[in-house]
C-alpha atoms as a PDB file:
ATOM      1  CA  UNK A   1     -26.900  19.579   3.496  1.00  0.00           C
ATOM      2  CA  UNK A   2     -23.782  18.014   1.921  1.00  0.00           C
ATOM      3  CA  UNK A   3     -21.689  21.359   3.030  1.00  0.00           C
ATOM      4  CA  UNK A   4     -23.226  20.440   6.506  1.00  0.00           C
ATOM      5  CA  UNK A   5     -21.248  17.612   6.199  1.00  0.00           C
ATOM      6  CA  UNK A   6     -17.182  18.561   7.323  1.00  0.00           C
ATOM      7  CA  UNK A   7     -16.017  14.848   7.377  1.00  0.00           C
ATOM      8  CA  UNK A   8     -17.127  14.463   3.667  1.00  0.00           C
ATOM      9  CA  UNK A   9     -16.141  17.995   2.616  1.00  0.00           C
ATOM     10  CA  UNK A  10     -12.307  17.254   4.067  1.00  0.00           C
ATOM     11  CA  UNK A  11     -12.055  13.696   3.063  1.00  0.00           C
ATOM     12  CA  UNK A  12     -12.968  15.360  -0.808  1.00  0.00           C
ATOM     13  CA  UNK A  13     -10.137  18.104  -0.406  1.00  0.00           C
ATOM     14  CA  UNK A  14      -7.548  15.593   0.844  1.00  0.00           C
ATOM     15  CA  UNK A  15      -8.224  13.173  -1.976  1.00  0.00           C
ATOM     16  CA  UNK A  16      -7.914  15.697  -4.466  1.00  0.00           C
ATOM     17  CA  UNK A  17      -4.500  16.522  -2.601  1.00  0.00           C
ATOM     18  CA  UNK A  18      -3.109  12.979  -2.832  1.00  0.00           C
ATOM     19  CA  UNK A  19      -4.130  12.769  -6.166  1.00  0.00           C
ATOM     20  CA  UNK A  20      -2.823  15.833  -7.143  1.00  0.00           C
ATOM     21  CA  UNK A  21       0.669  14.713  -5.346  1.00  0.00           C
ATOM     22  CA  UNK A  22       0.083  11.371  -7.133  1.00  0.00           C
ATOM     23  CA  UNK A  23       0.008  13.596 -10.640  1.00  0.00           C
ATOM     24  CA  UNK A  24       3.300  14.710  -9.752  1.00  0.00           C
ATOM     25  CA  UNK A  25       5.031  12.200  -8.629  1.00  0.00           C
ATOM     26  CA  UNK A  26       3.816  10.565 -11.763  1.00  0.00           C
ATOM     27  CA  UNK A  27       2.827   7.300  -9.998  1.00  0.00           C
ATOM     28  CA  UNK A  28       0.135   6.669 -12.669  1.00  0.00           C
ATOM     29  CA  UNK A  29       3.001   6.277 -15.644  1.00  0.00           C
ATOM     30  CA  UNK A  30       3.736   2.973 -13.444  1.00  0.00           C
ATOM     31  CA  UNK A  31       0.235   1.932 -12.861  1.00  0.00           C
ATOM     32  CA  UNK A  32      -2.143   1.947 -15.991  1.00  0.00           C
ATOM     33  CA  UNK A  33      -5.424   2.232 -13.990  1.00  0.00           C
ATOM     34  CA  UNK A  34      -5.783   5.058 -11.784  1.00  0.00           C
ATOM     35  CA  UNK A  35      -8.502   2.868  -9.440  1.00  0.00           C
ATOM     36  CA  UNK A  36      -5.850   0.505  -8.699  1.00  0.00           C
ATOM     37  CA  UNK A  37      -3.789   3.622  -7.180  1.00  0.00           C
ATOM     38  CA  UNK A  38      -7.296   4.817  -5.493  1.00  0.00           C
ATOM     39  CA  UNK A  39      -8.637   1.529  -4.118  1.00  0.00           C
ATOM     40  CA  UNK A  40      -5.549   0.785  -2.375  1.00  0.00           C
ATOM     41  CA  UNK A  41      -5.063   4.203  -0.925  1.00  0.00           C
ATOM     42  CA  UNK A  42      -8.798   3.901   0.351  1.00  0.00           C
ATOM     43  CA  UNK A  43      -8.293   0.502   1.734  1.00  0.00           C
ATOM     44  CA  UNK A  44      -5.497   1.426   3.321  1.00  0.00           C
ATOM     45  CA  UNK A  45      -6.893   4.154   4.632  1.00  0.00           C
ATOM     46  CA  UNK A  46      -9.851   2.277   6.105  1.00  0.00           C
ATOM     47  CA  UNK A  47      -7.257  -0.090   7.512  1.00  0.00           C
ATOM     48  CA  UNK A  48      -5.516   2.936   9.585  1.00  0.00           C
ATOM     49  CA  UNK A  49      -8.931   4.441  10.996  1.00  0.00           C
ATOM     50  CA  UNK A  50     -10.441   0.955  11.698  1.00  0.00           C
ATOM     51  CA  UNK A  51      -7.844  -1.420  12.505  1.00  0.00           C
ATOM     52  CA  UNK A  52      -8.708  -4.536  13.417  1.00  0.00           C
ATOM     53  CA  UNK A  53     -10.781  -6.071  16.671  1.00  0.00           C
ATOM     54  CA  UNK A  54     -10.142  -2.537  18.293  1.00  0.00           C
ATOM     55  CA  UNK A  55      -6.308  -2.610  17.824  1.00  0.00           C
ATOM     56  CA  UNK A  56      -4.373  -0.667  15.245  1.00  0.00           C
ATOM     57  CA  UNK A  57      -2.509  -2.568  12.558  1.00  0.00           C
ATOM     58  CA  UNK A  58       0.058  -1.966  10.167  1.00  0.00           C
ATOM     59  CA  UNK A  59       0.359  -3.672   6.716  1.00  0.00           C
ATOM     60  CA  UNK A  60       1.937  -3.100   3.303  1.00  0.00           C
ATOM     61  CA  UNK A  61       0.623  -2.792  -0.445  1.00  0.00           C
ATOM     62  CA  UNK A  62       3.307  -3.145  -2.934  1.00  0.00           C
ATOM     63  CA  UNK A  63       2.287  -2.363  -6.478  1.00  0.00           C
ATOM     64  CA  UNK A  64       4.673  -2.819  -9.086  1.00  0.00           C
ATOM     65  CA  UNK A  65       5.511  -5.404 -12.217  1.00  0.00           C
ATOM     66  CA  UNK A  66       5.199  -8.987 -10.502  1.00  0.00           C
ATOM     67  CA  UNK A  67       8.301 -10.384 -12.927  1.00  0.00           C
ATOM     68  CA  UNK A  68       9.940  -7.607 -11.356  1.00  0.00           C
ATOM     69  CA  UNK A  69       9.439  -7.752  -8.017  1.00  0.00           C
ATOM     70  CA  UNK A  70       9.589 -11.476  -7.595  1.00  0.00           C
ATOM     71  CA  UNK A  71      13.012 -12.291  -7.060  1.00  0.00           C
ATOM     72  CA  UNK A  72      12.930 -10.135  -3.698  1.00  0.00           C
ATOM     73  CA  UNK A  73      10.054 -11.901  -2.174  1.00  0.00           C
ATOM     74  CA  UNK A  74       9.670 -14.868  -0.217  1.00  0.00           C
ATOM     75  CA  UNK A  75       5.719 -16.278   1.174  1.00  0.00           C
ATOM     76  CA  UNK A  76       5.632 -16.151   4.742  1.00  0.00           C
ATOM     77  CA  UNK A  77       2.811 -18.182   4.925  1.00  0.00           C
ATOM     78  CA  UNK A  78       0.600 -19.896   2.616  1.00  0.00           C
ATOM     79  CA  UNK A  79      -0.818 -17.336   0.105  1.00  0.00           C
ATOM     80  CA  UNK A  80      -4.447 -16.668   0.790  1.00  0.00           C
ATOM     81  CA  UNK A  81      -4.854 -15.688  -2.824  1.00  0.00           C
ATOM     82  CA  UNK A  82      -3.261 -18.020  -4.938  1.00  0.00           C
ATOM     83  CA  UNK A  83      -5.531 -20.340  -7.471  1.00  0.00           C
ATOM     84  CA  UNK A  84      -8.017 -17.295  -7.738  1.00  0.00           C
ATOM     85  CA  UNK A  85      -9.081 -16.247 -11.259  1.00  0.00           C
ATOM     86  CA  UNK A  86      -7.841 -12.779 -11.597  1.00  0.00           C
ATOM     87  CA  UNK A  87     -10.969 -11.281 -11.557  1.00  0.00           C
ATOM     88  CA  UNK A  88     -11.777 -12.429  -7.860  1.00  0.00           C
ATOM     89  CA  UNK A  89      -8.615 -10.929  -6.349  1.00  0.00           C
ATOM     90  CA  UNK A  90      -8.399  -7.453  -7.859  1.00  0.00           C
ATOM     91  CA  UNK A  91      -7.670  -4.717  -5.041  1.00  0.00           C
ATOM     92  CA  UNK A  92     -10.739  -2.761  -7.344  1.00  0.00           C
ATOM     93  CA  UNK A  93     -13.104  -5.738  -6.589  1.00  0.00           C
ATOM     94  CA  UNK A  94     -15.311  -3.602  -3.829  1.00  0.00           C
ATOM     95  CA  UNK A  95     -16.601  -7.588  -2.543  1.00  0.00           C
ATOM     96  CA  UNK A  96     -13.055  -7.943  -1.646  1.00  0.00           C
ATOM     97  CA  UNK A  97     -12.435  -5.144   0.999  1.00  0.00           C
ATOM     98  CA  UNK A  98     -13.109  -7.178   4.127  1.00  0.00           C
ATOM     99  CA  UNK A  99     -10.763  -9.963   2.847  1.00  0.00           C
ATOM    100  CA  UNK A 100      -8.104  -7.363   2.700  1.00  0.00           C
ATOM    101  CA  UNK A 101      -8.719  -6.101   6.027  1.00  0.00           C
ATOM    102  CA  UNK A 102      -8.727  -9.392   7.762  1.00  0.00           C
ATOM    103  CA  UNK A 103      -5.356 -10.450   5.917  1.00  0.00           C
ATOM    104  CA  UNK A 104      -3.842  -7.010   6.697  1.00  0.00           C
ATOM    105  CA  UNK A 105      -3.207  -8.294  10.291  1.00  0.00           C
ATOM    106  CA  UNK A 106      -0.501 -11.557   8.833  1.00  0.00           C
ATOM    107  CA  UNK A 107       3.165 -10.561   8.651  1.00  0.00           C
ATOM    108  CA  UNK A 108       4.253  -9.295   5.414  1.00  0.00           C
ATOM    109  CA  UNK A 109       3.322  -7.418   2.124  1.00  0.00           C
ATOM    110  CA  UNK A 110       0.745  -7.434  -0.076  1.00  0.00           C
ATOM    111  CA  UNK A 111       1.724  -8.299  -3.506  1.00  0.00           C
ATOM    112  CA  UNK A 112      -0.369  -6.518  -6.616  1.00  0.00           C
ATOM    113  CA  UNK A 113       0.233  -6.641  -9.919  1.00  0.00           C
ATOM    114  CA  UNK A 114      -0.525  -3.485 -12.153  1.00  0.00           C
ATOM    115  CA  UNK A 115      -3.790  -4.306 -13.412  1.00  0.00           C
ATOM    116  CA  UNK A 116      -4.503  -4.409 -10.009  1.00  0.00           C
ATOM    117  CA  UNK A 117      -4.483  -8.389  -9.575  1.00  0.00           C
ATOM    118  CA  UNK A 118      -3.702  -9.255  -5.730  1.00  0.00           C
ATOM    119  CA  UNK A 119      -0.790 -11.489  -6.099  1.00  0.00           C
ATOM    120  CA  UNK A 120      -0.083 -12.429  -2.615  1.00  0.00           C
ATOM    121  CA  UNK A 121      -0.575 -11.737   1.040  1.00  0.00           C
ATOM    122  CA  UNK A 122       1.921 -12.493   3.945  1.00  0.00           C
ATOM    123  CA  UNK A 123       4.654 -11.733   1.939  1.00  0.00           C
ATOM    124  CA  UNK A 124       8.528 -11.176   3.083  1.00  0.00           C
ATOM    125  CA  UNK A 125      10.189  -8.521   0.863  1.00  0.00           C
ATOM    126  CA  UNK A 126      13.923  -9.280   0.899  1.00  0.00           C
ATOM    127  CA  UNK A 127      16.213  -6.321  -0.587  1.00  0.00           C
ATOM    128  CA  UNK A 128      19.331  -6.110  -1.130  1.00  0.00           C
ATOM    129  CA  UNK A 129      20.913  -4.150   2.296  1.00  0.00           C
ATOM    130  CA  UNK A 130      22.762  -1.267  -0.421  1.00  0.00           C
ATOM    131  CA  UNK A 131      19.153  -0.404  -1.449  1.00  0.00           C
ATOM    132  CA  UNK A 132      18.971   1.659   1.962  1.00  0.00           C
ATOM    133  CA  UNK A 133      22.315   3.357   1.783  1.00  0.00           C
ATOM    134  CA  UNK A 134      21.379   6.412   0.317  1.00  0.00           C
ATOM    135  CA  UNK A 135      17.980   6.171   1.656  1.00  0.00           C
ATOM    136  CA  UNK A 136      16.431   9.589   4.596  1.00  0.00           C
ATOM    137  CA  UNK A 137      15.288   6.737   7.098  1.00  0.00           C
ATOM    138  CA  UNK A 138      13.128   8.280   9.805  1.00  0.00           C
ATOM    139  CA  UNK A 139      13.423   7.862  13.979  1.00  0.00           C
ATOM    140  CA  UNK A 140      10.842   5.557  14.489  1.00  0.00           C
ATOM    141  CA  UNK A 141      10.685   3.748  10.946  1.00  0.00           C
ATOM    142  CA  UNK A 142      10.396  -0.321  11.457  1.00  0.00           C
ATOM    143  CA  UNK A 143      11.039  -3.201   9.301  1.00  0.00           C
ATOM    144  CA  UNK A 144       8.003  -2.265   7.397  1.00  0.00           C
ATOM    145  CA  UNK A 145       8.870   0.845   6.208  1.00  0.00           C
ATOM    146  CA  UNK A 146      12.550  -0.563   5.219  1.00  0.00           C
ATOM    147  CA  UNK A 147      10.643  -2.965   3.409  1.00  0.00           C
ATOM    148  CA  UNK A 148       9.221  -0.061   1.359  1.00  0.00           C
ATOM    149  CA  UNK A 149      12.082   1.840   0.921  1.00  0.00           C
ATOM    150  CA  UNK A 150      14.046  -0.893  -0.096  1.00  0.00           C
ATOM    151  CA  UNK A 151      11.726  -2.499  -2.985  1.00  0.00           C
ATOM    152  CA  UNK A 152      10.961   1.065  -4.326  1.00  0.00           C
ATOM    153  CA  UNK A 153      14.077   1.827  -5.104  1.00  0.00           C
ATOM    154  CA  UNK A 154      15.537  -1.498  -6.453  1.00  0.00           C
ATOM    155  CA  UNK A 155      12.309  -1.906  -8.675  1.00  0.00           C
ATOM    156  CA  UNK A 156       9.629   0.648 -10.511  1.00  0.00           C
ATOM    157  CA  UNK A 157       6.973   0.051  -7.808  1.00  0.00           C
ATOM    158  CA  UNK A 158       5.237   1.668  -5.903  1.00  0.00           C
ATOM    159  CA  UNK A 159       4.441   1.234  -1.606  1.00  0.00           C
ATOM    160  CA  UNK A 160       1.397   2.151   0.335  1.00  0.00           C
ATOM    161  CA  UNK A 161       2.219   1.435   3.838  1.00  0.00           C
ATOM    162  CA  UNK A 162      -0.357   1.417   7.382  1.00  0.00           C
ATOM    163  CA  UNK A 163       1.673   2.681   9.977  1.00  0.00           C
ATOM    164  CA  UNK A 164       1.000   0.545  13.260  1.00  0.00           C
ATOM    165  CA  UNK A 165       2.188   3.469  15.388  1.00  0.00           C
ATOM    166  CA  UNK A 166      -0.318   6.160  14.874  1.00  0.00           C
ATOM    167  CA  UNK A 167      -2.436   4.894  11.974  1.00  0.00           C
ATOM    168  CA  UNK A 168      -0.510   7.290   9.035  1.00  0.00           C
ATOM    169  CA  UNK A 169      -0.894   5.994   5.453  1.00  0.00           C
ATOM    170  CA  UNK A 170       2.544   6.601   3.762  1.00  0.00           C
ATOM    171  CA  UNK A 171       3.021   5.956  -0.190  1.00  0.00           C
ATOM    172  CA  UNK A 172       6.813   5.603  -0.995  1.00  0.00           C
ATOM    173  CA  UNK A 173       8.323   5.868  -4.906  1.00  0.00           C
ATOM    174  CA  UNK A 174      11.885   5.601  -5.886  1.00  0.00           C
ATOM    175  CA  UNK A 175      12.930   4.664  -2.108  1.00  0.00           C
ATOM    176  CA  UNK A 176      11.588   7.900  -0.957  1.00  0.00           C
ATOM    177  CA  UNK A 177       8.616   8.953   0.940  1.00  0.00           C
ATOM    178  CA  UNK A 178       6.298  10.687  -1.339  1.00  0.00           C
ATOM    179  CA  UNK A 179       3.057  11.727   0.717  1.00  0.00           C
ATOM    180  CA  UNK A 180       1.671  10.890   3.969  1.00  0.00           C
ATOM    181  CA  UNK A 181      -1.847  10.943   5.301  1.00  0.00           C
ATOM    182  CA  UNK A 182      -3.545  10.846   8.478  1.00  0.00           C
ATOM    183  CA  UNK A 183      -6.812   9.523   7.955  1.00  0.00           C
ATOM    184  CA  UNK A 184      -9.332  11.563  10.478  1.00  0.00           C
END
């Protein structure tokens, strides 16, 4: 029955392939539990096959030390998550996922610290403009995947990014583009 089942059998192999690109990109030095690195990646992944009201949307997860990352960002709007106990707002927290979705659609990043803890939603990410000059930028790469780019490689973080165009999850490290997958 379960080998019946092609959708599950793929989804399996591809998550062992992220994770095993994960292993060697050594993303989980940065973050110290591996579900925060999974959740996201799923979320994000249900974000890119689902969208939202029947329209795709793009959003960004940046994980990475909140001290660190703080002087480059800037609320767009006010932050959905602030005033929460830590517990409540943890991208792990499975009660959580349709918050996430319906916030995916505002402007801006998602902010989470490395225990997982959303920070912020509707986030701007301002980087410094030399934190793209040695970056491979791709035809067709928006503000959102600058945003990525830019903040990995000024900070040790890491980016999960929704691409609007075509529903592709990309995870960026170091200001380069580490794996991409197209959710089927």
């Amino acid at each position: 029955e379960v080998f019946g089942n092609y959708d599950l059998i793929s989804f399996i192999i591809e998550v062992d392939r992220v994770l095993f690109r994960i292993g060697r990109f050594k993303i989980q030095d940065l973050v110290t539990n591996e579900a925060v690195i999974d959740s996201t990646i799923n979320i994000a992944r249900e974000i890119a096959l689902e969208g939202r009201e029947g329209k795709s949307i793009g959003t960004l997860f940046v994980i990475g030390d909140y001290e660190e990352l703080k002087p480059y960002l800037r609320q767009l709007v006010l932050n959905p998550f602030y005033g929460y106990p830590p517990d409540l707002t943890n991208i792990t927290n499975q009660e959580l996922k349709e918050t996430i979705k319906n916030f995916a659609q505002l402007d801006g990043a998602f902010i989470i610290n490395l225990d997982g803890t959303i920070i912020s939603a509707g986030t701007y990410i301002n980087t410094p403009k030399d934190a793209l000059r040695d970056a491979k930028i791709y035809p067709g790469w928006g503000t959102r995947h600058l945003a990525a780019v830019g903040i990995t490689t000024i900070t040790n973080s890491i980016a999960v990014l929704v691409s609007s165009s075509g529903g592709v999850v990309k995870v960026f490290k170091k200001g380069k583009l580490i794996l991409k997958i197209k959710p089927s």
